[in-house]
Protein backbone atom coordinates (compact mmCIF):
# COMPACT_ATOMS: atom_id res chain seq x y z
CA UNK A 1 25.47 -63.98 -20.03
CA UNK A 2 28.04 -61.47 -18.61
CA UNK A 3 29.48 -61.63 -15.57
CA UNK A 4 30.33 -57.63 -14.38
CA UNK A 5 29.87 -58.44 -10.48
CA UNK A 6 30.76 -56.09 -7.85
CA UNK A 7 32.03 -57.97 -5.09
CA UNK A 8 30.12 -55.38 -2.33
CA UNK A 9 26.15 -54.79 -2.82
CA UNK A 10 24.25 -52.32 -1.14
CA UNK A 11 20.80 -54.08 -0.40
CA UNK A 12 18.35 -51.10 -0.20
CA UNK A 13 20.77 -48.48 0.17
CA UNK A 14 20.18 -49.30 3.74
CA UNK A 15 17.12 -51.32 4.75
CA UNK A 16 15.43 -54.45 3.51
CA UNK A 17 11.80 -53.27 3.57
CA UNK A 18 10.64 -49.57 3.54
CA UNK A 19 9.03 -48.98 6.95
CA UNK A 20 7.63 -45.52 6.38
CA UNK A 21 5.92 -43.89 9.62
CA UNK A 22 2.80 -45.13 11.22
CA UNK A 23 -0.50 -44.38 9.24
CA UNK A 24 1.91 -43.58 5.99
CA UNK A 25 1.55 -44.27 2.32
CA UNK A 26 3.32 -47.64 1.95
CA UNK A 27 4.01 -47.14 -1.46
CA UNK A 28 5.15 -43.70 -1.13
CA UNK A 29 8.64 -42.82 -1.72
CA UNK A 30 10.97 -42.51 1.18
CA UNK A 31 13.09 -39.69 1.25
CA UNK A 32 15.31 -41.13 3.50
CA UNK A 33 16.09 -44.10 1.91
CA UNK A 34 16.93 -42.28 -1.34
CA UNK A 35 19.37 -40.34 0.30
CA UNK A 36 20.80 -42.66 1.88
CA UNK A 37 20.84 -44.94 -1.37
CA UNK A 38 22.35 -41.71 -3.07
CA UNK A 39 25.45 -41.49 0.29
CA UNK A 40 26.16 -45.33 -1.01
CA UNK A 41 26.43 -44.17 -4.44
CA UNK A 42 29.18 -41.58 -3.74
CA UNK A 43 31.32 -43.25 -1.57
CA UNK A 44 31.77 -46.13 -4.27
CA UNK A 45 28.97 -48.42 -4.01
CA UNK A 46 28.17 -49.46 -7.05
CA UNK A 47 25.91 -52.68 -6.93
CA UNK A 48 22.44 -51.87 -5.63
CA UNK A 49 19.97 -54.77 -4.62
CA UNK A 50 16.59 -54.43 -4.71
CA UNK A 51 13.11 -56.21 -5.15
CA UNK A 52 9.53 -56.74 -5.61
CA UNK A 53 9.27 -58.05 -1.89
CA UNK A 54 10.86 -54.72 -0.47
CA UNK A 55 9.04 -52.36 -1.63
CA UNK A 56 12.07 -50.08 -2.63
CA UNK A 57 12.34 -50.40 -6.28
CA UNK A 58 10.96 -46.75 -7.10
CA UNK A 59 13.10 -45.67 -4.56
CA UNK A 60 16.16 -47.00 -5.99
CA UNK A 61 15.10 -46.00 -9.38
CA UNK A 62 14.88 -42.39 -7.89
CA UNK A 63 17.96 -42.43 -6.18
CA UNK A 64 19.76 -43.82 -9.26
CA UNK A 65 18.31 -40.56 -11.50
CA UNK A 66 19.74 -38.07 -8.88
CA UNK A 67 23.21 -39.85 -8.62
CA UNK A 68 23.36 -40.25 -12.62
CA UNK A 69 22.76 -36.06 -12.77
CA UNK A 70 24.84 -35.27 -9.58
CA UNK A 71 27.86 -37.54 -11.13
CA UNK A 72 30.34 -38.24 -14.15
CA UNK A 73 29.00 -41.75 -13.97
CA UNK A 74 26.57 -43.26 -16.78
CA UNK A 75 23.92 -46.03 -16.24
CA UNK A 76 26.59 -48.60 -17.44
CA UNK A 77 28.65 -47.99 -14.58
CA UNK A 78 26.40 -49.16 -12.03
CA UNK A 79 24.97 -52.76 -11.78
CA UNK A 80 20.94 -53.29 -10.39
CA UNK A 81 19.62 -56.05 -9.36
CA UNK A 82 16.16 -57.04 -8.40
CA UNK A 83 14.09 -59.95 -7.90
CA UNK A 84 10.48 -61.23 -7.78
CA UNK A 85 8.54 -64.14 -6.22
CA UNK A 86 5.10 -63.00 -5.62
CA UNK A 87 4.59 -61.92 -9.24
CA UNK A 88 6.38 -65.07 -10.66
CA UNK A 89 2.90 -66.11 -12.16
CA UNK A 90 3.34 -63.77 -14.37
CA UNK A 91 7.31 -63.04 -15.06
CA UNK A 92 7.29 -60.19 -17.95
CA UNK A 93 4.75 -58.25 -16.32
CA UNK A 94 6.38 -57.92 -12.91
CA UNK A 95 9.98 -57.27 -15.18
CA UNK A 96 8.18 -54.30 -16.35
CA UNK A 97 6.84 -52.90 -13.68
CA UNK A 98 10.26 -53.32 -11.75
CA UNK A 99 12.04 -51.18 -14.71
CA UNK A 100 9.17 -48.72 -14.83
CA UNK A 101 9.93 -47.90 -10.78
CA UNK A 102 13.40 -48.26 -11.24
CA UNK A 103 13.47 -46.13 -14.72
CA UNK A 104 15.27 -47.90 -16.10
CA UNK A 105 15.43 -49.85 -19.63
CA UNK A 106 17.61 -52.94 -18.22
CA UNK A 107 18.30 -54.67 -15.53
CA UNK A 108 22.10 -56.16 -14.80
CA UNK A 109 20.74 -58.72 -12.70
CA UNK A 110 17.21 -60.60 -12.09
CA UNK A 111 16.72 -63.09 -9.56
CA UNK A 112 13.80 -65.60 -8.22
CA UNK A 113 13.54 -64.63 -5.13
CA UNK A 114 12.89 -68.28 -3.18
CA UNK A 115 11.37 -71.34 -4.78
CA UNK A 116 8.86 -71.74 -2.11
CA UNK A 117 6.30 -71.46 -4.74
CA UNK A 118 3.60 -72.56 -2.12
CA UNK A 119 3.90 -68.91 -0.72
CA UNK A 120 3.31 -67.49 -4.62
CA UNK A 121 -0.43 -66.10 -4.24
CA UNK A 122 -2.54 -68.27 -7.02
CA UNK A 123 0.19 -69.92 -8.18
CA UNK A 124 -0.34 -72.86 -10.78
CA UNK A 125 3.04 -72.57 -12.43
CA UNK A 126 6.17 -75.08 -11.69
CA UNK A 127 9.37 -74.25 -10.41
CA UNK A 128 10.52 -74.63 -14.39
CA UNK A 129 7.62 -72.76 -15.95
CA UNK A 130 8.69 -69.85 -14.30
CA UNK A 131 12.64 -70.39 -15.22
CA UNK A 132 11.70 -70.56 -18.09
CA UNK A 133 9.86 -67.25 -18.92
CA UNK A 134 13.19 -65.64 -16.92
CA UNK A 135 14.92 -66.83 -19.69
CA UNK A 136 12.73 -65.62 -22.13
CA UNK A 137 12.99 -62.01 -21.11
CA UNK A 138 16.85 -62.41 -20.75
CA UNK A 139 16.97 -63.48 -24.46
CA UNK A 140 14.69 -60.32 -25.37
CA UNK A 141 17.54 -58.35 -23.61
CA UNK A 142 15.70 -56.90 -20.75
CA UNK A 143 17.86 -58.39 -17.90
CA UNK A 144 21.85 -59.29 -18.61
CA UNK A 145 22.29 -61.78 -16.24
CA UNK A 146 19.59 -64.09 -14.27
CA UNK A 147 19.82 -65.86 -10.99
CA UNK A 148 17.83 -67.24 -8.16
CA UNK A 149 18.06 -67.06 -4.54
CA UNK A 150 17.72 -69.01 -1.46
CA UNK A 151 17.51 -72.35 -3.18
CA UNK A 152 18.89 -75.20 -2.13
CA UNK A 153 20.59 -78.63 -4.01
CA UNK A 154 17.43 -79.90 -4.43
CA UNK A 155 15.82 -77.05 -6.04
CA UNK A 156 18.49 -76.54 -8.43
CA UNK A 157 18.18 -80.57 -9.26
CA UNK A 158 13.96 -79.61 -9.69
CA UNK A 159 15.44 -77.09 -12.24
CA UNK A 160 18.49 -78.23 -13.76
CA UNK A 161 16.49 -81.30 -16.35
CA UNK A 162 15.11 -78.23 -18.10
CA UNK A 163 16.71 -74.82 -18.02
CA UNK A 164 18.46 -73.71 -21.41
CA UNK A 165 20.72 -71.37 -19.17
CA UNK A 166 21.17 -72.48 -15.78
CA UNK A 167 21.31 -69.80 -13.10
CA UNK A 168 24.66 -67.61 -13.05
CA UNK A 169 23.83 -67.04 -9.11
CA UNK A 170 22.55 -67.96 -5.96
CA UNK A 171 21.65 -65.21 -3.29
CA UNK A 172 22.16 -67.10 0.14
CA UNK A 173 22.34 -66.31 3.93
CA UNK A 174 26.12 -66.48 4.07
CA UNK A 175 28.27 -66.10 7.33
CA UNK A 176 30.82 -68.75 9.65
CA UNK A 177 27.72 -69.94 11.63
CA UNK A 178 25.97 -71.29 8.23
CA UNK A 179 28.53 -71.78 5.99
CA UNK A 180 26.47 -74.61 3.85
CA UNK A 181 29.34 -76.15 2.57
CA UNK A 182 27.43 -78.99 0.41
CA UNK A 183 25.67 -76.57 -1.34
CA UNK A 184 29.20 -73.99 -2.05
CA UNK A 185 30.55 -77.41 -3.69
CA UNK A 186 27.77 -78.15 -5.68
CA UNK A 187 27.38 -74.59 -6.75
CA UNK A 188 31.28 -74.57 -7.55
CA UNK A 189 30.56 -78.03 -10.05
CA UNK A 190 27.97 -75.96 -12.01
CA UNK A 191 29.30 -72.46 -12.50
CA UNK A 192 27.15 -70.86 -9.60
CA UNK A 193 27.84 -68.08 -8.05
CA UNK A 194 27.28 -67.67 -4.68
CA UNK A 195 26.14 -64.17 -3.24
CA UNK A 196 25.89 -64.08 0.34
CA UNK A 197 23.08 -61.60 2.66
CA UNK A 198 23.23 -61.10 6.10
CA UNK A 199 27.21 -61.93 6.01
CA UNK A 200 27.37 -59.92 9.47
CA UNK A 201 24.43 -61.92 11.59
CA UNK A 202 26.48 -63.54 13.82
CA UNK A 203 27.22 -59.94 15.23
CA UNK A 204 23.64 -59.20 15.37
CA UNK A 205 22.44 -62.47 16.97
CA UNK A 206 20.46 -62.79 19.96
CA UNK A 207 23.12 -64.90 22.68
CA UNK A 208 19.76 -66.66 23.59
CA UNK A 209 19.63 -67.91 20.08
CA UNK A 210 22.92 -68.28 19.07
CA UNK A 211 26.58 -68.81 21.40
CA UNK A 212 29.12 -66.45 19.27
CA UNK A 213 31.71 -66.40 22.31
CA UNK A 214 34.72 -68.64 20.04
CA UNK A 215 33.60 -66.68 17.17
CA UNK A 216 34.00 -63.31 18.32
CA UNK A 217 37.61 -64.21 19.59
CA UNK A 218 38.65 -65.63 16.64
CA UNK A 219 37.07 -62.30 14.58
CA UNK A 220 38.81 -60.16 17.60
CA UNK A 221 42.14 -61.60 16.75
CA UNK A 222 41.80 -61.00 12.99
CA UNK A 223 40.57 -57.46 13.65
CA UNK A 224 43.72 -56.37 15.72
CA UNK A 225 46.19 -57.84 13.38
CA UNK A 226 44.14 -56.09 10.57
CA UNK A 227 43.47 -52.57 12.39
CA UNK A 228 39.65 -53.31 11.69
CA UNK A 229 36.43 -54.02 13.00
CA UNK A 230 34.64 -57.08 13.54
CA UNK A 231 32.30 -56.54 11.03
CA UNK A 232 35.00 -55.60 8.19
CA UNK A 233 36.64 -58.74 9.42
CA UNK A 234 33.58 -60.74 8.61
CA UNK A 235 32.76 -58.75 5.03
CA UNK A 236 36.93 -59.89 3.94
CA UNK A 237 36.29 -63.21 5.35
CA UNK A 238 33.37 -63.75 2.83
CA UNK A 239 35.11 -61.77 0.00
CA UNK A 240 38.14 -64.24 0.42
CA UNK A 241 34.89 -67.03 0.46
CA UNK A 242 34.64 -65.93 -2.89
CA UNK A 243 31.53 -64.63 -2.42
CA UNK A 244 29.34 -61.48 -3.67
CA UNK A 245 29.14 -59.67 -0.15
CA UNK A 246 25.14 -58.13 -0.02
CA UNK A 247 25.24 -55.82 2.75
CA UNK A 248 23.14 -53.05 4.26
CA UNK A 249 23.43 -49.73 6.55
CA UNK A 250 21.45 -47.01 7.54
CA UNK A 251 24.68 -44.74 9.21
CA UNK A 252 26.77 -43.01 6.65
CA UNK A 253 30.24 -43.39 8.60
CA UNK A 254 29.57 -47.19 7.82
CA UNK A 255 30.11 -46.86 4.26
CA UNK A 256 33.69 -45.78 3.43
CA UNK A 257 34.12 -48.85 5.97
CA UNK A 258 32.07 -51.09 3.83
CA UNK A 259 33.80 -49.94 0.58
CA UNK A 260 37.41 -50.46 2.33
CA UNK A 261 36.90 -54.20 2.71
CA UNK A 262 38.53 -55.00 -0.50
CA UNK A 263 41.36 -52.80 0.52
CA UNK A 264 42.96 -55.12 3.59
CA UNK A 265 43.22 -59.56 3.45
CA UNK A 266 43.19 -61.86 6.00
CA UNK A 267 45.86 -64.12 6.53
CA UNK A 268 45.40 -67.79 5.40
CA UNK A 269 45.35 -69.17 8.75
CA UNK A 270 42.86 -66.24 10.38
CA UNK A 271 39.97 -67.58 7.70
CA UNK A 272 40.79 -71.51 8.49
CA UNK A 273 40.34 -70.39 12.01
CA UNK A 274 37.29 -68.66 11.04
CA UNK A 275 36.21 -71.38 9.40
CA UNK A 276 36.39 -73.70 12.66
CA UNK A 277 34.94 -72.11 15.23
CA UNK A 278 31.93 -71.27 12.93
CA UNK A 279 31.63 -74.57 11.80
CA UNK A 280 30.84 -75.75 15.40
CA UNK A 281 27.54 -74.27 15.50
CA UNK A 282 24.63 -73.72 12.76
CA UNK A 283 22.87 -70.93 13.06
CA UNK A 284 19.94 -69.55 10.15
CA UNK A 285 18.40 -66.35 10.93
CA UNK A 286 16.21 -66.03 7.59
CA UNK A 287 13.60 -68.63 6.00
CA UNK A 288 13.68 -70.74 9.00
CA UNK A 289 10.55 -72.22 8.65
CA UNK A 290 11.57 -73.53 4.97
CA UNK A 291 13.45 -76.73 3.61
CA UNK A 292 16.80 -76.51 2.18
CA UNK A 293 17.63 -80.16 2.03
């Protein structure tokens, strides 16, 4: 498998599901989005993360074709990734609907989306059934590198008995206040990668839910050292995790912001204390009704 990944994603170009207005076409292409996916693209995004579940793959594929023709870039100079869990039952099909909307004749990057196969509409299939027909369309060249997402130890110990290739990444909720540590170690013994959404949720938490107070001083002090925000703070601090950062926006003057995150570091001791405050509370904002563990 090859391992070209960008270490910022654009989920979406800017949103994780396509909420078009009231009484709309669901599946009708959003304008909006695409531009917006197309602003990402020309300040230096070049990792775009998509899927079955959001509804946004023909936008992406649309927004891709304008960049490609507006730019001196070719298709090899961007990475796409998508993902599918309700049409796991039947792998190759969904594959080639996804490249059909994204028009497109690979895909860098193809992920299960969860392995809560109980939520898989009339699904008879095991957790390795379907890992298994992901590796079959990897070997017919269709997708360069396969992953899953949101799985825990014990899902990858489900898997691991029978997969030929096992899983080059794992796309997790990733930020100081659920920092799954058990699971970074394991993935670190097996030659997972770990890609982490929603890497800015503790600055979007609801104080009834979650107490941030220690954590936003320790992300304050970082941030005036730096000269940066809170939320650039928390993008490095993931980066220097080692982690694939998947992050969204909707407001343009957020993305040269977004792209400058590999441009600054944090000091050593400003991620340890990062680390410890965070560590004092746990804090999931997605999947909460699943098991991990």
């Amino acid at each position: 498998m090859t391992t070209k990944l960008a270490t910022v994603t654009l989920r979406n170009g800017s949103v994780w599901f396509k909420r078009p207005a009231k009484d709309a076409d669901q599946n009708a292409v959003s304008r909006e989005l695409v531009d917006s996916i197309k602003r990402a693209l020309h300040a230096g995004i070049r990792h775009l993360d998509t899927a079955e579940m959001y509804n946004t793959e023909e936008d992406v594929g649309l927004a891709i074709r304008e960049f490609l023709a507006e730019s001196d870039l070719k298709r090899s100079d961007l990475y796409i990734t998508s993902k599918l869990f309700k049409g796991a039952t039947d792998v190759r099909g969904t594959l080639t609907r996804a490249l059909a909307l994204l028009q497109l004749d690979y895909l860098d990057q193809y992920l299960l989306h969860a392995p809560f196969l109980e939520d898989v509409p009339d699904n008879k299939k095991s957790l390795a059934e379907i890992w298994a027909e992901i590796e079959a369309v990897h070997r017919d060249g269709l997708v360069r590198d396969i992953g899953v997402s949101n799985f825990g130890i014990p899902h990858f110990e489900t898997l691991r008995p029978h997969a030929t290739i096992f899983p080059l990444i794992n796309q997790i909720e990733f930020h100081p206040l659920l920092q799954q540590t058990d699971l970074a170690a394991y993935a670190k013994e097996h030659g997972v990668v770990l890609s982490s959404y929603g890497p800015l949720t503790p600055l979007t938490a609801s104080p009834d839910k979650v107490d941030a107070t220690a954590l936003n001083v320790a992300l304050d002090a970082a941030a005036e050292r730096a000269g940066k925000t809170r939320a650039q703070v928390l993008l490095r601090w993931n980066l220097q995790k080692g982690r694939v950062v998947v992050s969204t926006t909707a407001n343009p003057d957020r993305l040269a912001p977004l792209v400058e995150v590999q441009g600054f570091a944090l000091t050593e001791d400003e991620v340890k204390a990062i680390d410890a405050v965070g560590a004092t509370t746990t804090y999931r904002k997605f999947w909460t009704t699943k098991k991990f563990d």
